[in-house]
Protein backbone atom coordinates (compact mmCIF):
# COMPACT_ATOMS: atom_id res chain seq x y z
CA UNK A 1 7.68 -18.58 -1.41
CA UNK A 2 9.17 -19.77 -5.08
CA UNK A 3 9.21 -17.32 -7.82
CA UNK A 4 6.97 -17.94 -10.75
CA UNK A 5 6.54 -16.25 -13.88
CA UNK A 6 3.94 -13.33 -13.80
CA UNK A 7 0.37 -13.86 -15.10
CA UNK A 8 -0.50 -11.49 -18.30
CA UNK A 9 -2.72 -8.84 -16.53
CA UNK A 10 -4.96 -9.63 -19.40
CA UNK A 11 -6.05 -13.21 -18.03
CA UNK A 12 -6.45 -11.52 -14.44
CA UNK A 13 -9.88 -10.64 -13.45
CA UNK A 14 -10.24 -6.94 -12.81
CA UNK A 15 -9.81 -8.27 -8.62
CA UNK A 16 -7.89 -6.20 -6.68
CA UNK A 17 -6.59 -6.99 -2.95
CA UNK A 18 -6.84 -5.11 0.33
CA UNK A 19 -3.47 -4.77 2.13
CA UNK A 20 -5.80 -6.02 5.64
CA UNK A 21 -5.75 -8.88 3.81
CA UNK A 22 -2.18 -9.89 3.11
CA UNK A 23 -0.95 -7.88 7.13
CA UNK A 24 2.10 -8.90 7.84
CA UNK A 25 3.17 -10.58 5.07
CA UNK A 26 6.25 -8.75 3.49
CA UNK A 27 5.55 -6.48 0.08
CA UNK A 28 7.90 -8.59 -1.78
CA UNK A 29 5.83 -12.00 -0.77
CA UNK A 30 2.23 -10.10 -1.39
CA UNK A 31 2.83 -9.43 -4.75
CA UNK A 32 4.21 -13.32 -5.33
CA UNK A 33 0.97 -14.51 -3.82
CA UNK A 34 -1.30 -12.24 -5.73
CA UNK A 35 0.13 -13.05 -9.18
CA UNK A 36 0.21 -16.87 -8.40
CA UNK A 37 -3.73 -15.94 -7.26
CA UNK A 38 -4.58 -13.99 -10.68
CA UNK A 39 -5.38 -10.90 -8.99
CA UNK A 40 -4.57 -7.68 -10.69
CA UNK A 41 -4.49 -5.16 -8.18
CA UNK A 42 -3.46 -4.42 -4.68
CA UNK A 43 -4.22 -1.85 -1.89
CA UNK A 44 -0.74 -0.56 -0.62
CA UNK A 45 0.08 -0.09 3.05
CA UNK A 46 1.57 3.09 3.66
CA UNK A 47 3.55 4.14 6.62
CA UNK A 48 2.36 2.57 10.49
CA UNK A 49 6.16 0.25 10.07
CA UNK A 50 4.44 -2.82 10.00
CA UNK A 51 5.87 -5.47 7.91
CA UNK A 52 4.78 -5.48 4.36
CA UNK A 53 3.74 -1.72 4.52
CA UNK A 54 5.69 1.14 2.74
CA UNK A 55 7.52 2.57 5.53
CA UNK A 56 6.22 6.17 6.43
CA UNK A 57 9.80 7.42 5.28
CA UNK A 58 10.88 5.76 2.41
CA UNK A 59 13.96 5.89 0.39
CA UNK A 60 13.74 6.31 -3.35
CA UNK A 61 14.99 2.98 -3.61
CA UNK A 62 12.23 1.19 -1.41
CA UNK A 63 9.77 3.32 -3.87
CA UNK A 64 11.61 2.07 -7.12
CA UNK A 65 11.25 -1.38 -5.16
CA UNK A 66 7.74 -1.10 -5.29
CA UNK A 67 7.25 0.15 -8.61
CA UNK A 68 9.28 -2.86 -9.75
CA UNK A 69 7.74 -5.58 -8.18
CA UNK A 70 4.51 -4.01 -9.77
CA UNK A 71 5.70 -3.94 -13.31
CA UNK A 72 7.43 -7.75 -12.43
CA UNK A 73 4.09 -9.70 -11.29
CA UNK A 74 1.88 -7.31 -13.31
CA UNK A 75 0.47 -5.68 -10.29
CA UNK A 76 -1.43 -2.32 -10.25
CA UNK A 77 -0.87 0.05 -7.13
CA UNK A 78 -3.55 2.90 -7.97
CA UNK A 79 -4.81 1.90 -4.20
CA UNK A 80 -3.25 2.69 -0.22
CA UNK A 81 -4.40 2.65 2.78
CA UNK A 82 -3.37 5.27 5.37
CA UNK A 83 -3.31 5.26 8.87
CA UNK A 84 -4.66 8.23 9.98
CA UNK A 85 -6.97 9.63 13.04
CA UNK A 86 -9.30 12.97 12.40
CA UNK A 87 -12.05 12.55 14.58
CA UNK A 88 -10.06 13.90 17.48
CA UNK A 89 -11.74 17.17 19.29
CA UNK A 90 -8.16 18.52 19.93
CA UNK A 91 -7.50 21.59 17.71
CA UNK A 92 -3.45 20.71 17.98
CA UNK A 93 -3.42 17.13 17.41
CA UNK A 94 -6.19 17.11 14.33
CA UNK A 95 -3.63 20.01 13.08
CA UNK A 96 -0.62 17.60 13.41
CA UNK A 97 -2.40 14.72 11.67
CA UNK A 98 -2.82 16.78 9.28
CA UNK A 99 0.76 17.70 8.64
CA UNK A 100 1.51 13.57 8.69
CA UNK A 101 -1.59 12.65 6.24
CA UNK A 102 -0.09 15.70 3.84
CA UNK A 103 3.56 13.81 3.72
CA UNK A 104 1.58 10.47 3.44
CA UNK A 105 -0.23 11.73 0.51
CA UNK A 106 2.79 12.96 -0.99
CA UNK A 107 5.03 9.92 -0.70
CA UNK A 108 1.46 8.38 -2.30
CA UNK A 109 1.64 10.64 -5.14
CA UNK A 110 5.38 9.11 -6.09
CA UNK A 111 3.70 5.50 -6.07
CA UNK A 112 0.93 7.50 -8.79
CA UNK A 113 -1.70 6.28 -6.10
CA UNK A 114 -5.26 7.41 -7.64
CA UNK A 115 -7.35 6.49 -4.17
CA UNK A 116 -6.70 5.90 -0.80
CA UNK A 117 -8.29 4.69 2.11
CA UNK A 118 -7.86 6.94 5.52
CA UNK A 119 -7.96 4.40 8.18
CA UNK A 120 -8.87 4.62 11.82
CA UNK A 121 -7.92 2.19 14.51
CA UNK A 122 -9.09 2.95 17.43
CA UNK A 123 -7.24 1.51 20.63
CA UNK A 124 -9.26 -1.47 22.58
């Protein structure tokens, strides 16, 4: 996809983007597309290693990644979605979702996330 210039967030409508939207496309190329698009926010990915998601674990650098290419294409990230499952009945594995949605939020809070979505997919 060619590089273009960013938008000023002030022409962009107040429009932001679900990450469902953009799946699979890689974080670098979402951001591209939404600035060429005029839209002024997007709902991060986080963790579930599918391509154009945060990873679940990622390095300092793939956060200061993201927090670049927001400040490049004048991109807000106040939004992620998280997969996450807590309508389970079992006491042990509701307890270790837990302990994953508590590092998820965390690695959130470094991307200065103000809402997520908790998303469950359940299998066909």
């Amino acid at each position: 996809m060619p590089m273009t210039e960013s938008k000023d967030q002030s022409t962009k409508p107040p429009i932001g983007c679900s990450e469902w939207s953009l799946r699979g496309i890689p974080l670098q190329e979402q951001f591209q597309l939404l600035n060429e698009i005029g839209i002024s926010s997007i709902e991060l990915g986080l963790g579930g290693n599918f391509p154009g998601h945060v990873s679940g674990t990622p390095t300092p650098e793939e956060l200061k990644e993201v927090q670049q290419l927001s400040q490049q294409h004048q991109i807000e990230t106040s939004f992620c979605a998280i997969e996450s499952d807590l309508t389970g009945s079992d006491s042990n594995q509701i307890s270790h979702e837990l302990g994953r949605l508590k590092t998820k939020l965390s690695i959130a809070a470094q991307l200065e996330v103000q809402s997520l979505s908790l998303i469950h997919i359940s299998e066909p």
